[in-house]
C-alpha atoms as a PDB file:
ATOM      1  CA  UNK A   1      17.624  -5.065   6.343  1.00  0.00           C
ATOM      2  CA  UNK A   2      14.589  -2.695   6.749  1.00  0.00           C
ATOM      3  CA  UNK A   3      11.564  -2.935   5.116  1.00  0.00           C
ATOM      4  CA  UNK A   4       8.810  -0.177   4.820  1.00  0.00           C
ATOM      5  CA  UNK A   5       5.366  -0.250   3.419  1.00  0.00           C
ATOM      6  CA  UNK A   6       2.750   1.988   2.969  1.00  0.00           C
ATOM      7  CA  UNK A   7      -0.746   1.068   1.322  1.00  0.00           C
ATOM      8  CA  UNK A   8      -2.874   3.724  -0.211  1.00  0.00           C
ATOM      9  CA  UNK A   9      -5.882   3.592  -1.525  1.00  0.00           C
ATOM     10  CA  UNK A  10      -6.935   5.871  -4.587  1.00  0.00           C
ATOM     11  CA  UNK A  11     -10.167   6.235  -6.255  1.00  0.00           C
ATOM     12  CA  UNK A  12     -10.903   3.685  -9.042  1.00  0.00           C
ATOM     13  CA  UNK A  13     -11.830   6.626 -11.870  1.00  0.00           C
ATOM     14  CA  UNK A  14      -8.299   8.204 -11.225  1.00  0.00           C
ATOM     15  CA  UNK A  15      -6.664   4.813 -10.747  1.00  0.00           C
ATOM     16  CA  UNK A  16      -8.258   3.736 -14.520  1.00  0.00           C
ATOM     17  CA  UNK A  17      -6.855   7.311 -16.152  1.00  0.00           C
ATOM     18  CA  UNK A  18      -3.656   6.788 -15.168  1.00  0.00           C
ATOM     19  CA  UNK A  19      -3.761   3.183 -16.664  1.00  0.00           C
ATOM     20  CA  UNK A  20      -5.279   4.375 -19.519  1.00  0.00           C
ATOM     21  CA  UNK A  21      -8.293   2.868 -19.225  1.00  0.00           C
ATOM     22  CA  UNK A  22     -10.854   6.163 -18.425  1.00  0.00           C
ATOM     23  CA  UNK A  23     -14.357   5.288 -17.472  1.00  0.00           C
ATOM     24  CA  UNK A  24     -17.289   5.234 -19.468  1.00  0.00           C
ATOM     25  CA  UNK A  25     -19.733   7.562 -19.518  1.00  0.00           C
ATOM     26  CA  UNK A  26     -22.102   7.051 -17.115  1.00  0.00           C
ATOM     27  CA  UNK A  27     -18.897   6.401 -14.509  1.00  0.00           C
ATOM     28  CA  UNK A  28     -17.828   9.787 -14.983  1.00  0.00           C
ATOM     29  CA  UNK A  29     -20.823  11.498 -12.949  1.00  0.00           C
ATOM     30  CA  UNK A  30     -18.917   9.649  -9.682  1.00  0.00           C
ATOM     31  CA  UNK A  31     -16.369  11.935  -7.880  1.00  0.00           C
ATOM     32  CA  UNK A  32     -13.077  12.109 -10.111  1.00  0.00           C
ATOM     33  CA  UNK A  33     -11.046  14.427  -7.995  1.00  0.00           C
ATOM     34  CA  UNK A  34     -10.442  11.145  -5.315  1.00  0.00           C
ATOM     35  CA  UNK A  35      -7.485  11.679  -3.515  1.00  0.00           C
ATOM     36  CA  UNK A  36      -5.387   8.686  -2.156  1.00  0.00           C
ATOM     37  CA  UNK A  37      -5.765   7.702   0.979  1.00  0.00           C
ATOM     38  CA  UNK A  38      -3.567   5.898   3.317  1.00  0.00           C
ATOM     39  CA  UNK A  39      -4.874   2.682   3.953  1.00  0.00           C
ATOM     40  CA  UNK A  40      -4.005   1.584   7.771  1.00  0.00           C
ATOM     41  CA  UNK A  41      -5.989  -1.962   7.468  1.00  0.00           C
ATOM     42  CA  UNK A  42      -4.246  -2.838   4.393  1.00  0.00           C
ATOM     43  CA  UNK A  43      -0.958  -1.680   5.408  1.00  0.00           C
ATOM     44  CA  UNK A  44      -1.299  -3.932   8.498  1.00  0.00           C
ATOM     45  CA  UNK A  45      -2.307  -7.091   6.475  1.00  0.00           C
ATOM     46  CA  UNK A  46       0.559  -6.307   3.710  1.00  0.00           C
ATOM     47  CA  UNK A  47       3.503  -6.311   6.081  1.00  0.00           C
ATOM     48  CA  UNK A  48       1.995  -9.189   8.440  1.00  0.00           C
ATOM     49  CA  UNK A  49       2.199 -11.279   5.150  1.00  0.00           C
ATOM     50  CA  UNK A  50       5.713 -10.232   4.136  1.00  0.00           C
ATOM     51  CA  UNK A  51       7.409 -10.684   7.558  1.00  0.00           C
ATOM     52  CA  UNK A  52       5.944 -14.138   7.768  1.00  0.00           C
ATOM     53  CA  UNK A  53       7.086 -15.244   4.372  1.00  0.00           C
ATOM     54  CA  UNK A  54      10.416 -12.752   5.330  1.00  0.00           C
ATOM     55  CA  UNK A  55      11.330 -14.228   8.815  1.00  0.00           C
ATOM     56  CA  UNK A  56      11.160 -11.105  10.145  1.00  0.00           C
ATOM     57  CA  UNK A  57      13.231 -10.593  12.760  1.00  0.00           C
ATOM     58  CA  UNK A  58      10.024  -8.527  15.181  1.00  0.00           C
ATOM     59  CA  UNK A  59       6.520  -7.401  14.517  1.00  0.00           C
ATOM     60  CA  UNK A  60       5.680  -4.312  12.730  1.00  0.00           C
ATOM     61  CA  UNK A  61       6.830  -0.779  13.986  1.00  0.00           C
ATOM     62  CA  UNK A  62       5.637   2.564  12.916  1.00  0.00           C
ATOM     63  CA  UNK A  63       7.454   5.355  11.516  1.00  0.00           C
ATOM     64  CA  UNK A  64       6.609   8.978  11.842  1.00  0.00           C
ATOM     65  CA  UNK A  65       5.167   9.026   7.688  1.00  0.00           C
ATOM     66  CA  UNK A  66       2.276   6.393   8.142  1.00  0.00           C
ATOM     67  CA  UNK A  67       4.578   3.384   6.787  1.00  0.00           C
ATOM     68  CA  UNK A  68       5.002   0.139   9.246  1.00  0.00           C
ATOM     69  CA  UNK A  69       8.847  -1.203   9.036  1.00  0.00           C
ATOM     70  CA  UNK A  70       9.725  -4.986   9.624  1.00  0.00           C
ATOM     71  CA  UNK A  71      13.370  -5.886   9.890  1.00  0.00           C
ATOM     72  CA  UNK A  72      14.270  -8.808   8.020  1.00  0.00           C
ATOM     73  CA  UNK A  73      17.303 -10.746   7.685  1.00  0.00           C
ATOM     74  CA  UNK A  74      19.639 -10.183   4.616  1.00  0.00           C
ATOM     75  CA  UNK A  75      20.737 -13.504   2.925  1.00  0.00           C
ATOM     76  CA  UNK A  76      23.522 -13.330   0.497  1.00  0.00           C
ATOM     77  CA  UNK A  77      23.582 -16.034  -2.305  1.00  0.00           C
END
């Protein structure tokens, strides 16, 4: 089975609005308008963890849309 993974980061002032939690006042003179960002460290460190724990069958590849892909085994119960 394949497994892809992309990390993004987003800015914390959009990240609380969407969790309902907006900033308080003074917080609101920082950039709002962050965009998300793909994350390539984070990504790396993500999908190192998970095909450890996963057995993954190889390291990491690329794909063409900034994800890494591990293939892992598929155990049925």
């Amino acid at each position: 089975m394949k497994i892809a993974l992309a990390c993004w980061g987003v800015n914390m002032d959009t990240a609380r609005y969407l969790g309902d939690n907006p900033p308080a006042r003074g917080e609101m003179r920082l950039p709002p308008e962050g965009t998300a960002e793909w994350d390539e460290e984070l990504t790396s460190r993500v999908i190192g963890h998970l095909a450890a724990r996963m057995n993954a069958l190889a390291t990491a590849l690329p794909t063409t849309d900034e994800h890494l892909t591990i293939t892992v085994p598929l155990v049925l119960p």
